[in-house]
N, C-alpha and C. Protein backbone atom coordinates (compact mmCIF):
# COMPACT_ATOMS: atom_id res chain seq x y z
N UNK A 1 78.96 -89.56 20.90
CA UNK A 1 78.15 -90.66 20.38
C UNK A 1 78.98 -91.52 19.45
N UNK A 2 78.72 -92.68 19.43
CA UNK A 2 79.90 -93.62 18.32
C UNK A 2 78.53 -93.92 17.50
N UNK A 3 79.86 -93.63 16.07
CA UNK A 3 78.93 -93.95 15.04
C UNK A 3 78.96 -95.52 14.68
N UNK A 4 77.62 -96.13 13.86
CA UNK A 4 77.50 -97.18 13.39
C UNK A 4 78.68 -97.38 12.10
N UNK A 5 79.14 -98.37 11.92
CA UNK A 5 79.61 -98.80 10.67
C UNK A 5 79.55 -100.26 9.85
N UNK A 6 79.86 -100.36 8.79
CA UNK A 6 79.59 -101.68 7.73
C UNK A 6 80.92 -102.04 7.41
N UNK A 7 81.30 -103.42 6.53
CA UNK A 7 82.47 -103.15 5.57
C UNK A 7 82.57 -102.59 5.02
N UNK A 8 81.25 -102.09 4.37
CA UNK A 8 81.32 -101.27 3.16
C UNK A 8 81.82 -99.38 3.26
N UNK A 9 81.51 -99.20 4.57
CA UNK A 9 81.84 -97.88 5.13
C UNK A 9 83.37 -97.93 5.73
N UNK A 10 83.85 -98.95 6.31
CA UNK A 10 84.89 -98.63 7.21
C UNK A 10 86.03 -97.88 6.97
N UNK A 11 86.33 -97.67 5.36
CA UNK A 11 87.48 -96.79 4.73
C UNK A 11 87.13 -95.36 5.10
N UNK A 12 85.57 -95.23 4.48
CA UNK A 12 85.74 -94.04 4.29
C UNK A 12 85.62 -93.42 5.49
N UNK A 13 84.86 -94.18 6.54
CA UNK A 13 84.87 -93.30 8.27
C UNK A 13 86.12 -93.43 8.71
N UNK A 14 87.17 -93.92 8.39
CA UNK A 14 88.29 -94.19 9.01
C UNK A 14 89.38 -93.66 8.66
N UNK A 15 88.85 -92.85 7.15
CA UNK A 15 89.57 -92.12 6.52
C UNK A 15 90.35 -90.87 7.04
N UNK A 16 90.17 -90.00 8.01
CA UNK A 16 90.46 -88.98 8.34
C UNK A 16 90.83 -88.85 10.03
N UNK A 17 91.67 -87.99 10.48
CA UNK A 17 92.17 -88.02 11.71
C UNK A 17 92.09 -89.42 12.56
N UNK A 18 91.82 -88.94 14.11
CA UNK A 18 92.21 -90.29 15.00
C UNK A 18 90.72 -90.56 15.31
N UNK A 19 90.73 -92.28 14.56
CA UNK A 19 89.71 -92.72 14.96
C UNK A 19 89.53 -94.08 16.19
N UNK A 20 88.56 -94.13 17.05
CA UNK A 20 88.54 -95.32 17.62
C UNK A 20 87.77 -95.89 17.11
N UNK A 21 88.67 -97.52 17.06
CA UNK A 21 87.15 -98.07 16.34
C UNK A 21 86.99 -99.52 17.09
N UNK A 22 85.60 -99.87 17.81
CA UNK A 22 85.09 -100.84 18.59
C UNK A 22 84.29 -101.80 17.73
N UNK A 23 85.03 -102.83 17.94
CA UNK A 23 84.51 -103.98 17.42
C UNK A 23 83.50 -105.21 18.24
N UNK A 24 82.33 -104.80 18.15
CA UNK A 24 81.81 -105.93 19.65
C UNK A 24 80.46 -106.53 18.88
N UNK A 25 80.30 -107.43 19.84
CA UNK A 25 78.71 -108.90 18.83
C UNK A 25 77.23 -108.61 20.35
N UNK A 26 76.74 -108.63 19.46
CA UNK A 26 75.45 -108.48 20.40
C UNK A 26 74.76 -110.04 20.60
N UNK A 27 74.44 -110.50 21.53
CA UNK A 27 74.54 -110.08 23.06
C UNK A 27 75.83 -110.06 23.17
N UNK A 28 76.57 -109.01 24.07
CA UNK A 28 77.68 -109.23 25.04
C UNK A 28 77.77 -108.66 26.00
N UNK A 29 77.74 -108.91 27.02
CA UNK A 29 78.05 -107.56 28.11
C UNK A 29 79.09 -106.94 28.38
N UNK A 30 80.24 -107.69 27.78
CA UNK A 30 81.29 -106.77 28.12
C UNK A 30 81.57 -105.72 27.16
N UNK A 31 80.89 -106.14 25.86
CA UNK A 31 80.83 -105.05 24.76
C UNK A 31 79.86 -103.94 25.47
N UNK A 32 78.84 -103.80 25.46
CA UNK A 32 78.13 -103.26 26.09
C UNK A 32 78.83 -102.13 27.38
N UNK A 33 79.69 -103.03 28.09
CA UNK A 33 80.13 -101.96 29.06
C UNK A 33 81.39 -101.22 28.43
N UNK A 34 81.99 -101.60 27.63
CA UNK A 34 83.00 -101.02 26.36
C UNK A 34 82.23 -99.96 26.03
N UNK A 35 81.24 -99.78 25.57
CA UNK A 35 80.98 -98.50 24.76
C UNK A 35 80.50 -97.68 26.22
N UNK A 36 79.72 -97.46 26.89
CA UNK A 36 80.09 -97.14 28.02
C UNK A 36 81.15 -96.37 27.70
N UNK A 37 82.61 -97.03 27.96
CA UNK A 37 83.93 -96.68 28.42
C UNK A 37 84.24 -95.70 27.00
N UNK A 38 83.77 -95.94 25.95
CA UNK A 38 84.42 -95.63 24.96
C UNK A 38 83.70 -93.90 24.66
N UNK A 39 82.56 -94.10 25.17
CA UNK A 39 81.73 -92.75 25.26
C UNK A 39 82.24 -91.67 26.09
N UNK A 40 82.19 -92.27 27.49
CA UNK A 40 83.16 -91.71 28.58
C UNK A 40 84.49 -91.28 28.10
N UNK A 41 85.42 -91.67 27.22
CA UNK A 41 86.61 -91.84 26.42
C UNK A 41 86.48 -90.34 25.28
N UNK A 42 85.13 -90.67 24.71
CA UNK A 42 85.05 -89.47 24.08
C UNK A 42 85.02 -88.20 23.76
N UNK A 43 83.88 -88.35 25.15
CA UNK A 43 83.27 -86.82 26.01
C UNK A 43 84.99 -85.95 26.52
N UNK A 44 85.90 -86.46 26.59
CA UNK A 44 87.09 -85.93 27.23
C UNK A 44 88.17 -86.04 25.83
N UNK A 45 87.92 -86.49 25.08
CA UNK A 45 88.79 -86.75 24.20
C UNK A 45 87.89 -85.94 22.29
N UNK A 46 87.43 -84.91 22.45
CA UNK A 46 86.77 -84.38 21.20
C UNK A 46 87.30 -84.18 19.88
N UNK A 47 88.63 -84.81 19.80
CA UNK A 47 89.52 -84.38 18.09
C UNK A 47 89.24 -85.46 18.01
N UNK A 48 88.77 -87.26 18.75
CA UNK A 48 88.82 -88.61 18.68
C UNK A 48 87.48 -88.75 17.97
N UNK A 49 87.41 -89.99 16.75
CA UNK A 49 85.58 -89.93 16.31
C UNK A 49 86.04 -91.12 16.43
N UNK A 50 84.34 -91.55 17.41
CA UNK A 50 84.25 -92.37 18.16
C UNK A 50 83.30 -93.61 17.04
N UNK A 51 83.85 -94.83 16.49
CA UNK A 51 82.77 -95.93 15.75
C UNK A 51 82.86 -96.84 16.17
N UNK A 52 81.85 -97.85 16.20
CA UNK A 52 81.58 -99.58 15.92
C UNK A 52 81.27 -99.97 14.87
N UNK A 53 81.43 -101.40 14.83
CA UNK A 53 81.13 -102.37 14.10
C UNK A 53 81.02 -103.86 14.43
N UNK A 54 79.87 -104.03 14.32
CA UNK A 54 79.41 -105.41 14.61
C UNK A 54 79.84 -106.62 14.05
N UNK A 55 81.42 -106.81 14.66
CA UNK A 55 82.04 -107.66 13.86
C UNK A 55 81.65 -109.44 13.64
N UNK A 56 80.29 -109.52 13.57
CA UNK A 56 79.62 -110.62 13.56
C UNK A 56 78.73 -110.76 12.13
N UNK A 57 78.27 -109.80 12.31
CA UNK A 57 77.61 -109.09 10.98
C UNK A 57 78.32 -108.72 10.22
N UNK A 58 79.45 -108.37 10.12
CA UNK A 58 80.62 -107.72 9.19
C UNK A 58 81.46 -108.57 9.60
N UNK A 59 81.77 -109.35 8.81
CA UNK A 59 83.09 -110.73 9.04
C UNK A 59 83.90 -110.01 7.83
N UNK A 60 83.93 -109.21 7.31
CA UNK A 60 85.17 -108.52 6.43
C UNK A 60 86.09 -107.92 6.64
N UNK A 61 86.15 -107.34 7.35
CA UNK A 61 86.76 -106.39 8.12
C UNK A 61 87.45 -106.81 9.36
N UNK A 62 86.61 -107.60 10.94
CA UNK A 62 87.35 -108.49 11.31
C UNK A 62 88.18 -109.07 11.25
N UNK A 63 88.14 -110.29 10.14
CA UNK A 63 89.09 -111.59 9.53
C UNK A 63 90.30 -110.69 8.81
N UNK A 64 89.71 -109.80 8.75
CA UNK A 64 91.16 -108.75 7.92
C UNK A 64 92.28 -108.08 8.86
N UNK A 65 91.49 -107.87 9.99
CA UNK A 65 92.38 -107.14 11.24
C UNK A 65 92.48 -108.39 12.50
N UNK A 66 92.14 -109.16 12.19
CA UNK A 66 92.88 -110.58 13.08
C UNK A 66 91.44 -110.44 14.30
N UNK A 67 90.68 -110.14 14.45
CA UNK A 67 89.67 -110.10 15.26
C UNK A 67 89.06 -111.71 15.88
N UNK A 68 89.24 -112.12 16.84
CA UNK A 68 88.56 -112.87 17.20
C UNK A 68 87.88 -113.37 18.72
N UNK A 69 88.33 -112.04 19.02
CA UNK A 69 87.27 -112.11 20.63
C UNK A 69 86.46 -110.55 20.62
N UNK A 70 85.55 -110.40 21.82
CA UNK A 70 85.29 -109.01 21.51
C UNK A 70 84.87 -108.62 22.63
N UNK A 71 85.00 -107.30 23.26
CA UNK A 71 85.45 -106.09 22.46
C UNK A 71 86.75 -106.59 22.26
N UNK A 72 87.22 -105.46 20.83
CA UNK A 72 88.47 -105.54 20.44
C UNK A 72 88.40 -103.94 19.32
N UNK A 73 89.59 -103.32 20.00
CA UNK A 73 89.67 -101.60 19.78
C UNK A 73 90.55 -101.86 18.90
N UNK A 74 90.34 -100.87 18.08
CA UNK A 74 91.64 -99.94 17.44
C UNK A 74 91.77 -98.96 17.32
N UNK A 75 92.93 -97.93 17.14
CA UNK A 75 92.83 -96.60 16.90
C UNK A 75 93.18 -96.43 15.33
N UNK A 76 92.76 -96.01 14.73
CA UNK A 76 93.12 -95.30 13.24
C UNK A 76 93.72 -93.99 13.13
N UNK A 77 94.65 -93.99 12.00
CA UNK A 77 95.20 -92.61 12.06
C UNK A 77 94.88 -91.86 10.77
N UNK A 78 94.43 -91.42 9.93
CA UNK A 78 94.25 -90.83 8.55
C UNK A 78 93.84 -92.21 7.72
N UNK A 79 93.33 -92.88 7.91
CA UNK A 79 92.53 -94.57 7.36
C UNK A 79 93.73 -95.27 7.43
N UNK A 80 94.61 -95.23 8.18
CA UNK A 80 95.32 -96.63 8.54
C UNK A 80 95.71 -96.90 10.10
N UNK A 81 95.49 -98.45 10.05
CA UNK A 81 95.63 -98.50 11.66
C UNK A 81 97.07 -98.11 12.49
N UNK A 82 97.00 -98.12 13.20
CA UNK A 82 98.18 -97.93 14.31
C UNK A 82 98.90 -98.67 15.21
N UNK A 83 99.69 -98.44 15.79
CA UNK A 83 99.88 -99.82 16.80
C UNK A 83 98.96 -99.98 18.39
N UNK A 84 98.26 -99.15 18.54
CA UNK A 84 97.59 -98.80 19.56
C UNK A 84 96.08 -99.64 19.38
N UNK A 85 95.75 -100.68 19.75
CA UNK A 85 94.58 -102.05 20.13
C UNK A 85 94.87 -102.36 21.34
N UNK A 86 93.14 -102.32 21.74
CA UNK A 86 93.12 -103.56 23.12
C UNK A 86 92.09 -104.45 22.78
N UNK A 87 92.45 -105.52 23.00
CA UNK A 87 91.93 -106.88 23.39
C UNK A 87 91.39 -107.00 24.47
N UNK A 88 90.07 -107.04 24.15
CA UNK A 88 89.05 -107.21 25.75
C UNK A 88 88.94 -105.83 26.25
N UNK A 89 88.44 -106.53 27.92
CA UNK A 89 88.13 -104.81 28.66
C UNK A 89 89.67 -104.02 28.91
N UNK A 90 88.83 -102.78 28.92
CA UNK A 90 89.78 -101.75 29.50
C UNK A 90 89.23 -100.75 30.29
N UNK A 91 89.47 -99.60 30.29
CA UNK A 91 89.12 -98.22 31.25
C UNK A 91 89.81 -97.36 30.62
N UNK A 92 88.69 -96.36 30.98
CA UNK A 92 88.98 -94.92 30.30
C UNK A 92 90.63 -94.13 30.54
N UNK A 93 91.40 -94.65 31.46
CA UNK A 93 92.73 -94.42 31.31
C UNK A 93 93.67 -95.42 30.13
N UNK A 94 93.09 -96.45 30.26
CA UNK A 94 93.69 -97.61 29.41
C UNK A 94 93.65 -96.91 27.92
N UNK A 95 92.67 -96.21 27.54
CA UNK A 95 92.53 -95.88 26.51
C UNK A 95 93.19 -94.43 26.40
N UNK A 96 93.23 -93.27 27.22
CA UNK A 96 93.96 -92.92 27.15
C UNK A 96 95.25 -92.35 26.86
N UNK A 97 95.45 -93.96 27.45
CA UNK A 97 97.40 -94.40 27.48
C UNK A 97 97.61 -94.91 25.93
N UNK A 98 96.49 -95.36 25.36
CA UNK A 98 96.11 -95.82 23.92
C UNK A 98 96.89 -94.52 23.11
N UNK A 99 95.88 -94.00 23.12
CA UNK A 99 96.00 -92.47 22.42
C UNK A 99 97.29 -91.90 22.60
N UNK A 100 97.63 -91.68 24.15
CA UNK A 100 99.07 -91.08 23.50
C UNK A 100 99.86 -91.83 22.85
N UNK A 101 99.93 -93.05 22.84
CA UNK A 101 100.71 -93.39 21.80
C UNK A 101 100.95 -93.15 20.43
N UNK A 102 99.93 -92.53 19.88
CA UNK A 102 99.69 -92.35 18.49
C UNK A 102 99.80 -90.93 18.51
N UNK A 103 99.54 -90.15 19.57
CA UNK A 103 99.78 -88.52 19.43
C UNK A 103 101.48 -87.61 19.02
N UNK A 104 102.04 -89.03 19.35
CA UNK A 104 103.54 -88.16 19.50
C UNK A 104 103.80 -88.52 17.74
């Protein structure tokens, strides 16, 4: 299940191990089929904690991490980001291929 998040939360959920974190605006459908993917992503991936944030509603956090289309991923590692983001759609291998990057 991906948890909800705020600006006001994003440190502290992001604080610890590998996090994904989905950034998408309601209506969207491609956000929509993102979490989908990101759930699917999860169920196989259980050390990963899975969040959003409605980066429409939360313009803090966004404008801080360069956000301006959506979906738009990141992975977190112990509350700091990583080099591992996708921009737009992907698939549950795409993400994946995400992750190992940050595993080694």
């Amino acid at each position: 299940m991906i948890e909800e998040m705020t600006d006001d939360t994003f440190a502290k959920q992001t604080a610890q191990g590998i996090c994904l974190v989905l950034f998408y605006k309601n209506p969207c459908p491609y956000c929509q089929t993102m979490k989908g993917v990101v759930e699917k992503f999860g169920g196989k991936s259980p050390g990963v904690k899975l969040l959003q944030i409605n980066g429409l509603e939360h313009t803090k956090m966004a404008a801080q991490l360069g956000v301006e289309r959506f979906p738009d991923i990141f992975f977190y590692k112990d509350g700091l980001p990583t080099i591992a983001r996708q921009k737009g759609m992907t698939n549950y291998q795409g993400l994946m291929a995400l992750l190992q990057t940050i595993k080694h």
